[in-house]
PDB file of N, CA and C in Angstrom:
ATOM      1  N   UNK A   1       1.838  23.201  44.423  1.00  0.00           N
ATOM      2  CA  UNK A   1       2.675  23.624  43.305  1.00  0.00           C
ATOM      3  C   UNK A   1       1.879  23.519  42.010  1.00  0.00           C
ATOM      4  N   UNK A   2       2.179  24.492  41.664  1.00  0.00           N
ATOM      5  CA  UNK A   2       0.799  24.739  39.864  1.00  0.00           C
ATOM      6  C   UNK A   2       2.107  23.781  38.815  1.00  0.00           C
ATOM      7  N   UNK A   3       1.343  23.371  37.648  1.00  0.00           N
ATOM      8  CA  UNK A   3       2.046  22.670  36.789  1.00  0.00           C
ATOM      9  C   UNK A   3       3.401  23.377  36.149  1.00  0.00           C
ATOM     10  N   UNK A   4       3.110  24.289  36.083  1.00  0.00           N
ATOM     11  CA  UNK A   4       4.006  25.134  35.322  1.00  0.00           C
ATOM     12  C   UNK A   4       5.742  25.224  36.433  1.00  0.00           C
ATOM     13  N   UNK A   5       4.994  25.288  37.254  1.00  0.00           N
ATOM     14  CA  UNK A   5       5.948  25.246  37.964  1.00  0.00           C
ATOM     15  C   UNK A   5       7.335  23.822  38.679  1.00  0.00           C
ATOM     16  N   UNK A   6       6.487  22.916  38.104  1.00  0.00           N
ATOM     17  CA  UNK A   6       6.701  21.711  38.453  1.00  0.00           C
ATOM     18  C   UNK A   6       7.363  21.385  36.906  1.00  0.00           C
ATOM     19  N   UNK A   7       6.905  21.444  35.878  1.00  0.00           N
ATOM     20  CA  UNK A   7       7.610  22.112  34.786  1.00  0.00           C
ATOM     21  C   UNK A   7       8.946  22.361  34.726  1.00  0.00           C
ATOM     22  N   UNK A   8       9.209  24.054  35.226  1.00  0.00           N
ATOM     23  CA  UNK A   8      10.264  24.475  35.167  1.00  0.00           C
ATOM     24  C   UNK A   8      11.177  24.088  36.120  1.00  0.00           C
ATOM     25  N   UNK A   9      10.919  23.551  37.091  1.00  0.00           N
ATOM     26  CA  UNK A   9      11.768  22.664  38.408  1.00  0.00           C
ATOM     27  C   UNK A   9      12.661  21.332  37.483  1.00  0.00           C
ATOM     28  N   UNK A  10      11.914  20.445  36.976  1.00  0.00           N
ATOM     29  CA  UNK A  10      12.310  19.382  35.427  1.00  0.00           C
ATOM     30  C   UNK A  10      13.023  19.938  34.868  1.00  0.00           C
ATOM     31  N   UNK A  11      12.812  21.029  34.054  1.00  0.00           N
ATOM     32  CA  UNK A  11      13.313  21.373  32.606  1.00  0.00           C
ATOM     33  C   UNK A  11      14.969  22.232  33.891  1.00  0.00           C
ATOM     34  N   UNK A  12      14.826  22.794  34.595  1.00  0.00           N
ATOM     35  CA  UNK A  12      16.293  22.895  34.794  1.00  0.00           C
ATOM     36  C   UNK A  12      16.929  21.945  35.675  1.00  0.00           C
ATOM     37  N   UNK A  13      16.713  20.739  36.154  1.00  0.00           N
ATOM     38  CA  UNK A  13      17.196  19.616  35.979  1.00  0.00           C
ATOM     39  C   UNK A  13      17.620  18.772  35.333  1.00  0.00           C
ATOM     40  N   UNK A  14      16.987  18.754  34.101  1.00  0.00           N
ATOM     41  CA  UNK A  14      17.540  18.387  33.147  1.00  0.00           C
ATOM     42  C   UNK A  14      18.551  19.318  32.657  1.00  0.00           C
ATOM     43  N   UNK A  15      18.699  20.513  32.313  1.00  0.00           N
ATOM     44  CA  UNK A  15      19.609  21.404  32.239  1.00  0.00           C
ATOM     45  C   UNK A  15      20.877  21.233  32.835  1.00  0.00           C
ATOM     46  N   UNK A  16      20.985  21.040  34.206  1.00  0.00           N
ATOM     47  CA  UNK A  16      21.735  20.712  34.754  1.00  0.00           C
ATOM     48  C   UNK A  16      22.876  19.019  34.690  1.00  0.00           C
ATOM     49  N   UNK A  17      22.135  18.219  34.447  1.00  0.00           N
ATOM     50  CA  UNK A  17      22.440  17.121  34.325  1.00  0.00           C
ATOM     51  C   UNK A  17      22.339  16.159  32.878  1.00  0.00           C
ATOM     52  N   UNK A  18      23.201  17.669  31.855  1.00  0.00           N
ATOM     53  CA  UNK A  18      23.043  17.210  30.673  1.00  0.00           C
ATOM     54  C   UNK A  18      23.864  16.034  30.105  1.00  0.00           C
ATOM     55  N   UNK A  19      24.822  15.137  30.925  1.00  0.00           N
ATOM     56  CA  UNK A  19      25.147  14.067  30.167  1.00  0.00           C
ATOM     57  C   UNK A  19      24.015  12.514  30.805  1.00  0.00           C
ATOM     58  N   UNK A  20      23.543  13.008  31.797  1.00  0.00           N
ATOM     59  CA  UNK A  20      22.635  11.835  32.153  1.00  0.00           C
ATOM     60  C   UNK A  20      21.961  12.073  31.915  1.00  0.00           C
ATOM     61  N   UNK A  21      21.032  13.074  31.379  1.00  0.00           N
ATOM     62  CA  UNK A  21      20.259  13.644  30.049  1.00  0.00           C
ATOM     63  C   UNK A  21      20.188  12.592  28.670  1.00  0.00           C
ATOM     64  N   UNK A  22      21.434  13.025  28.201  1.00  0.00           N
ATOM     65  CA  UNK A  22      21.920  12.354  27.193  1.00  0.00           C
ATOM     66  C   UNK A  22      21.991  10.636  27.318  1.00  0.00           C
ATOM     67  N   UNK A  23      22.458  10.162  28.089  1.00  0.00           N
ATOM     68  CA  UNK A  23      22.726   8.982  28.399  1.00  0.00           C
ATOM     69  C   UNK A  23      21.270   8.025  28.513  1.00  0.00           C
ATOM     70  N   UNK A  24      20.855   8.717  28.932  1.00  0.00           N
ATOM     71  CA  UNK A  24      19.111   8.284  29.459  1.00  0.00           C
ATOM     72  C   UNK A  24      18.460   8.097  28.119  1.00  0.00           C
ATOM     73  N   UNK A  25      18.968   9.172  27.649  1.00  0.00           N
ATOM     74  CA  UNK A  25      17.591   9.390  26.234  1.00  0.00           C
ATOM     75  C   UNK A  25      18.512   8.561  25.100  1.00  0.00           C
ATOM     76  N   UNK A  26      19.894   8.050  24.923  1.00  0.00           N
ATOM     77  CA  UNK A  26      20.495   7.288  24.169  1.00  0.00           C
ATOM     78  C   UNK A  26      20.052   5.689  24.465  1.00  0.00           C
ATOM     79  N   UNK A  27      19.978   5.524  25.964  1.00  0.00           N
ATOM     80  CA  UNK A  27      19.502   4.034  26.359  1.00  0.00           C
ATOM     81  C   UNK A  27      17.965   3.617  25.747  1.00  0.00           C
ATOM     82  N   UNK A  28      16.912   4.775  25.967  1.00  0.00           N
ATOM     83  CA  UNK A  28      15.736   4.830  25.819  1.00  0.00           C
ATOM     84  C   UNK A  28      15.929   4.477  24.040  1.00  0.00           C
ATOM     85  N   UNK A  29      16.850   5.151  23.554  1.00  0.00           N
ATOM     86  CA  UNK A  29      16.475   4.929  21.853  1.00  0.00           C
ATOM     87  C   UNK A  29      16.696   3.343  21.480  1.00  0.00           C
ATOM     88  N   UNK A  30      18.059   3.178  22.383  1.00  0.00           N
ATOM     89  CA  UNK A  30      18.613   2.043  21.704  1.00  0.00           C
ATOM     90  C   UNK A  30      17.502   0.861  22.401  1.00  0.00           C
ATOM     91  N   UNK A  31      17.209   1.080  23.217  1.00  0.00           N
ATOM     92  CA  UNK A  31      15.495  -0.061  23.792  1.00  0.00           C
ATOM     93  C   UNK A  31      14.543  -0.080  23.412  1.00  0.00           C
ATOM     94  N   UNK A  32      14.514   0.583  22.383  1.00  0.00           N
ATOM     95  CA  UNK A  32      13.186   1.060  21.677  1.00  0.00           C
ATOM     96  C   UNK A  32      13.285   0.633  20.414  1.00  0.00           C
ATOM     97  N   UNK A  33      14.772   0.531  19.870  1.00  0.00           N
ATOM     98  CA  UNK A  33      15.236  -0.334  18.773  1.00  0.00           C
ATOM     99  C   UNK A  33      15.070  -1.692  18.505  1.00  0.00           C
ATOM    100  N   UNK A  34      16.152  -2.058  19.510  1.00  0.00           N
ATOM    101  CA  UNK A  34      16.125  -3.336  20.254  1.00  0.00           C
ATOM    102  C   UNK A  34      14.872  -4.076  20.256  1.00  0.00           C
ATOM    103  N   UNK A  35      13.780  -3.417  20.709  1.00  0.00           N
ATOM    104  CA  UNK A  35      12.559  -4.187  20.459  1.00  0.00           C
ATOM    105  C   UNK A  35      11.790  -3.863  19.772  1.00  0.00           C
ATOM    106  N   UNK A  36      11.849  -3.060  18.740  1.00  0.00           N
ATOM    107  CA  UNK A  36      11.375  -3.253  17.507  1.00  0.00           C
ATOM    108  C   UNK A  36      11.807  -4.186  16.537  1.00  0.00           C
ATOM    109  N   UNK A  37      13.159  -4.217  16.134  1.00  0.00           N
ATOM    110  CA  UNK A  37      14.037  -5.597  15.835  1.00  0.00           C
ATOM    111  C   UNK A  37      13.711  -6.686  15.902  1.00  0.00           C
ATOM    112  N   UNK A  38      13.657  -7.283  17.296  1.00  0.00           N
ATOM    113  CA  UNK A  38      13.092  -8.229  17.720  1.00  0.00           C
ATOM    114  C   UNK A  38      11.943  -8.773  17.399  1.00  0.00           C
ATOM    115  N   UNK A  39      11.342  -7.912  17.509  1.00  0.00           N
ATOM    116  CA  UNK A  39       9.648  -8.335  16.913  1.00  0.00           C
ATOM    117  C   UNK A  39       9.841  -8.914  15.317  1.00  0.00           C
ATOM    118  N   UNK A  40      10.819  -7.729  14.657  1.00  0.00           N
ATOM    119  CA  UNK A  40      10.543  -7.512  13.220  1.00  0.00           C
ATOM    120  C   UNK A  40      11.260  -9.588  13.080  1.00  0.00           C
ATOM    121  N   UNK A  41      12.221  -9.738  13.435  1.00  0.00           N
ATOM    122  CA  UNK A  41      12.830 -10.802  13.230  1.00  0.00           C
ATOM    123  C   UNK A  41      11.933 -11.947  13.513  1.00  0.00           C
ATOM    124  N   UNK A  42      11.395 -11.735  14.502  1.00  0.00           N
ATOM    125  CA  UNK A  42      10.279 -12.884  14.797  1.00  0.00           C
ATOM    126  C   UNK A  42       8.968 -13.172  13.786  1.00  0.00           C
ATOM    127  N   UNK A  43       8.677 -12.014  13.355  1.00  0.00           N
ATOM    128  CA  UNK A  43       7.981 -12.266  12.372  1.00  0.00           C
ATOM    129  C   UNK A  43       8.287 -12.938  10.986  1.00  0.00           C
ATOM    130  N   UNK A  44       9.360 -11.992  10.766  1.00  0.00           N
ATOM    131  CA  UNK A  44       9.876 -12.759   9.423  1.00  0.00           C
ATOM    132  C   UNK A  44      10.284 -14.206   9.452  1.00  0.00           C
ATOM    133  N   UNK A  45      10.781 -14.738  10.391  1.00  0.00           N
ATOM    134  CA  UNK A  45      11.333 -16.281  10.728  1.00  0.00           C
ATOM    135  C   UNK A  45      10.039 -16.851  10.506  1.00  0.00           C
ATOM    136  N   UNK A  46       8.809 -16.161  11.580  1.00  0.00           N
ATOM    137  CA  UNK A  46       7.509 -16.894  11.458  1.00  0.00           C
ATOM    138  C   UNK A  46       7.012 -17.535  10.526  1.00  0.00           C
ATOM    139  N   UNK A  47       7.072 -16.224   9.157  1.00  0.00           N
ATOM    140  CA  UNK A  47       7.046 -16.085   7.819  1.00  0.00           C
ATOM    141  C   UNK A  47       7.343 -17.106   7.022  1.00  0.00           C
ATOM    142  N   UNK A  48       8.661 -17.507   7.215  1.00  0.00           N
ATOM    143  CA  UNK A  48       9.628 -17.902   6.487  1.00  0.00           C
ATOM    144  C   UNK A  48       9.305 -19.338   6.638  1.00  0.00           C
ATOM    145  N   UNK A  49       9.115 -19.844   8.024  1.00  0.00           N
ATOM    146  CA  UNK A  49       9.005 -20.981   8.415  1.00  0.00           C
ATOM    147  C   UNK A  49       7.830 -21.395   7.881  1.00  0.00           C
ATOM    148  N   UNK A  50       6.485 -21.052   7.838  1.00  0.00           N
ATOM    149  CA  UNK A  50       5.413 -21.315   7.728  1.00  0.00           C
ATOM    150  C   UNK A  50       5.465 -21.645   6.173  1.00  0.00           C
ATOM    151  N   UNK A  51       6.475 -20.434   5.333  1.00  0.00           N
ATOM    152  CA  UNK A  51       6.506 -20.870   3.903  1.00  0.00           C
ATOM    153  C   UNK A  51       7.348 -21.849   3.270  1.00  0.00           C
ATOM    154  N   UNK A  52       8.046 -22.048   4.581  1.00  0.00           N
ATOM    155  CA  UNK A  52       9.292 -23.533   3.871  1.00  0.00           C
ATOM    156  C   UNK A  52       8.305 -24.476   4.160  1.00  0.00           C
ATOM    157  N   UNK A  53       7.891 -24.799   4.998  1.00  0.00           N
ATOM    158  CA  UNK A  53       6.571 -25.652   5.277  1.00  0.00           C
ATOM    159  C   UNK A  53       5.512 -26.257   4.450  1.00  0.00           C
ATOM    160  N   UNK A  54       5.076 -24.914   4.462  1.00  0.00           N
ATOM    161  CA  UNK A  54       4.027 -25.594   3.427  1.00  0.00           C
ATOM    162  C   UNK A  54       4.963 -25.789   1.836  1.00  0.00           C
ATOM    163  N   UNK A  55       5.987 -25.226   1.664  1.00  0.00           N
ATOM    164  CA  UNK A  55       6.660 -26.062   0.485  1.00  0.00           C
ATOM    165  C   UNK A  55       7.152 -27.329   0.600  1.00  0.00           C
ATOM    166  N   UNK A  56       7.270 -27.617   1.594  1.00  0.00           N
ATOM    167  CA  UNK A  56       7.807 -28.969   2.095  1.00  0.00           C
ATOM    168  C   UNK A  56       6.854 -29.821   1.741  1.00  0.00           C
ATOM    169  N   UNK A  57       5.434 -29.968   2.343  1.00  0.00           N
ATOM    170  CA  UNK A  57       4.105 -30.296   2.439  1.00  0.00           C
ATOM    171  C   UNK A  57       3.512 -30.135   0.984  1.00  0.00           C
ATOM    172  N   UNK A  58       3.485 -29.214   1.006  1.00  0.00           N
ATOM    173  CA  UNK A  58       2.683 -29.295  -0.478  1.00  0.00           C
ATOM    174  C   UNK A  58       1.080 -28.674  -0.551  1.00  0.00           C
ATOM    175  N   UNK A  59       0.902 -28.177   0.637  1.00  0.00           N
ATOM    176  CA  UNK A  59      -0.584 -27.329   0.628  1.00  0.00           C
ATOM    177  C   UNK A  59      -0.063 -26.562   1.573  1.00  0.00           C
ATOM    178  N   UNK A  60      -0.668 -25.474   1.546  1.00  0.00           N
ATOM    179  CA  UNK A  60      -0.829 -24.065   2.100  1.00  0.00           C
ATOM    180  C   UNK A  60      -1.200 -24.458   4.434  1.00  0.00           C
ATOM    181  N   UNK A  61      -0.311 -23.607   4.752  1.00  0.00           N
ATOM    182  CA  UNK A  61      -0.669 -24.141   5.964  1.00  0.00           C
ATOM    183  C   UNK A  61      -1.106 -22.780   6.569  1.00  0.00           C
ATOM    184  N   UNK A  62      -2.458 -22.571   7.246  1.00  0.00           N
ATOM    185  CA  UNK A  62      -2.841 -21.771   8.122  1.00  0.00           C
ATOM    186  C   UNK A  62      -2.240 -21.495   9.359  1.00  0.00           C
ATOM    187  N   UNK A  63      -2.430 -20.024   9.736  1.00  0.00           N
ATOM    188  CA  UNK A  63      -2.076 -19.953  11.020  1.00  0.00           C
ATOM    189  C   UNK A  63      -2.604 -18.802  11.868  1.00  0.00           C
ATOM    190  N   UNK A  64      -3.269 -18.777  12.856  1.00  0.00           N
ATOM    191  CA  UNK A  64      -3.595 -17.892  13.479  1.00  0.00           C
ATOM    192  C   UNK A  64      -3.274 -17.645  14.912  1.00  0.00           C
ATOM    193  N   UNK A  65      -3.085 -16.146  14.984  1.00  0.00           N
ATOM    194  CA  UNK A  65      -3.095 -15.282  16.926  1.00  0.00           C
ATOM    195  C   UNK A  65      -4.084 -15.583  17.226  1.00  0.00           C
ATOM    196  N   UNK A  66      -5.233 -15.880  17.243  1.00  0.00           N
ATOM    197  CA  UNK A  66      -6.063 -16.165  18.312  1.00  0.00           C
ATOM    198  C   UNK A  66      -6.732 -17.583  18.039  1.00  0.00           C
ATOM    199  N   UNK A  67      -7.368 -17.658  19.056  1.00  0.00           N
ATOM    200  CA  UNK A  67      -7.759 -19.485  19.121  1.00  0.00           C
ATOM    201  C   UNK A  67      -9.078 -19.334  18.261  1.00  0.00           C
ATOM    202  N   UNK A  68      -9.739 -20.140  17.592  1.00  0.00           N
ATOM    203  CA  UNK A  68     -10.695 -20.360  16.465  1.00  0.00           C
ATOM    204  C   UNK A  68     -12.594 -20.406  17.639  1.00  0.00           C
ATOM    205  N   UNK A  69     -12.989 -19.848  17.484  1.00  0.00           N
ATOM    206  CA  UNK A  69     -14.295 -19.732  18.072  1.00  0.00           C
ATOM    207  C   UNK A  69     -15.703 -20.599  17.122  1.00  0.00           C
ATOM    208  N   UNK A  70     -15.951 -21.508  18.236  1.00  0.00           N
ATOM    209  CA  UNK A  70     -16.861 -22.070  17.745  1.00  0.00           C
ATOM    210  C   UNK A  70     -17.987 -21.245  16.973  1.00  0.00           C
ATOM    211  N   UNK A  71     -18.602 -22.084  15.946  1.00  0.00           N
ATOM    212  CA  UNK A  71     -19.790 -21.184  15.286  1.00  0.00           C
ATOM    213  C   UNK A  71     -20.726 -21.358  16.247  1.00  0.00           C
ATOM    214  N   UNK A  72     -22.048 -20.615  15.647  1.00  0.00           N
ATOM    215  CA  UNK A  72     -22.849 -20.733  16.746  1.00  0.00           C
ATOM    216  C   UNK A  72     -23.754 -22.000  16.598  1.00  0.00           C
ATOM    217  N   UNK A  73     -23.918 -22.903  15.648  1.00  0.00           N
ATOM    218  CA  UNK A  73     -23.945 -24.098  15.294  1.00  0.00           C
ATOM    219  C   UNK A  73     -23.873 -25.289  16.028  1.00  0.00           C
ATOM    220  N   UNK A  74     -22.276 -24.853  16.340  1.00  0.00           N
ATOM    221  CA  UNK A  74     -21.311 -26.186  17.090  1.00  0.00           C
ATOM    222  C   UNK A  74     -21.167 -25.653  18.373  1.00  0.00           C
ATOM    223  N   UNK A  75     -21.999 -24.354  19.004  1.00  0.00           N
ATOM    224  CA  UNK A  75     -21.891 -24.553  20.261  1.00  0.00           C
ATOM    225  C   UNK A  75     -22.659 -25.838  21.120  1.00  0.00           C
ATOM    226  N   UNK A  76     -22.275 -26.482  22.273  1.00  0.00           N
ATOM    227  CA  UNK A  76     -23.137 -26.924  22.540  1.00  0.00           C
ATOM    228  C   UNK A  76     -24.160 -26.314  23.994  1.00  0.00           C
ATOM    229  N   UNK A  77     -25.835 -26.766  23.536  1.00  0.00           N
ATOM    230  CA  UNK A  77     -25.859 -26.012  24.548  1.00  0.00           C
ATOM    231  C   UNK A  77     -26.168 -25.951  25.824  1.00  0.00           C
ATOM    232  N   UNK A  78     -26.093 -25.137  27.043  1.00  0.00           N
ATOM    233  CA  UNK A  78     -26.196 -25.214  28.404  1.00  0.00           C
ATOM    234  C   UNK A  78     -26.595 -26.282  29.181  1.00  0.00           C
ATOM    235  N   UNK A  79     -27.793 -26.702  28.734  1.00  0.00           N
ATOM    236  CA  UNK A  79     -28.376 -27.998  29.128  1.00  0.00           C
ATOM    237  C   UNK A  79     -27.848 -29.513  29.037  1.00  0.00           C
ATOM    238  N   UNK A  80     -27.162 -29.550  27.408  1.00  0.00           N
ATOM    239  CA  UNK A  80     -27.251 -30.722  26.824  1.00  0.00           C
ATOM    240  C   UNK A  80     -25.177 -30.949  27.345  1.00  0.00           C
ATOM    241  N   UNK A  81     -24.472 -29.562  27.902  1.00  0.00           N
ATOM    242  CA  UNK A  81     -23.465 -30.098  28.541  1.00  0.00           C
ATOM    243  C   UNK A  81     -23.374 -30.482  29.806  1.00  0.00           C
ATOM    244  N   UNK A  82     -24.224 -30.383  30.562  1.00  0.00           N
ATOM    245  CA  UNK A  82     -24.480 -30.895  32.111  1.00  0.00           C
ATOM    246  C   UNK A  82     -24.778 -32.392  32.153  1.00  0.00           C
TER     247      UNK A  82
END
């Protein structure tokens, strides 16, 4: 079967089954919301928290997504960890 054809087999299936059409592509939006939201809220709390914090404290508090990588300094090396 060529694409085109596999295509138009879809597109009048969907034709056919236009409220589960609809239904499908309403679930898909509202999940797509839903976790955009989510994220957005998590961040801002993150935010928020980190800045009541360091007002609490009284100096600025860092924070990072990934774990801090040694310099190349403070690696130690191959030999001298065995």
């Amino acid at each position: 079967m060529s694409f085109l054809m596999i295509l138009r087999i879809a597109l009048k299936a969907l034709n056919r089954n236009k409220m589960r059409t609809a239904l499908t592509m309403l679930g898909m939006i509202i999940g797509v919301a839903a976790v955009i939201t989510m994220v957005a809220l998590g961040t801002g709390a993150s935010g928020a928290i980190v800045f009541l914090l360091a007002a609490l404290a009284g100096m600025a508090l860092n924070r990072t997504l990934t774990p801090r990588r040694a310099a190349p300094e403070e690696r130690i090396p191959p030999a001298a960890a065995s």
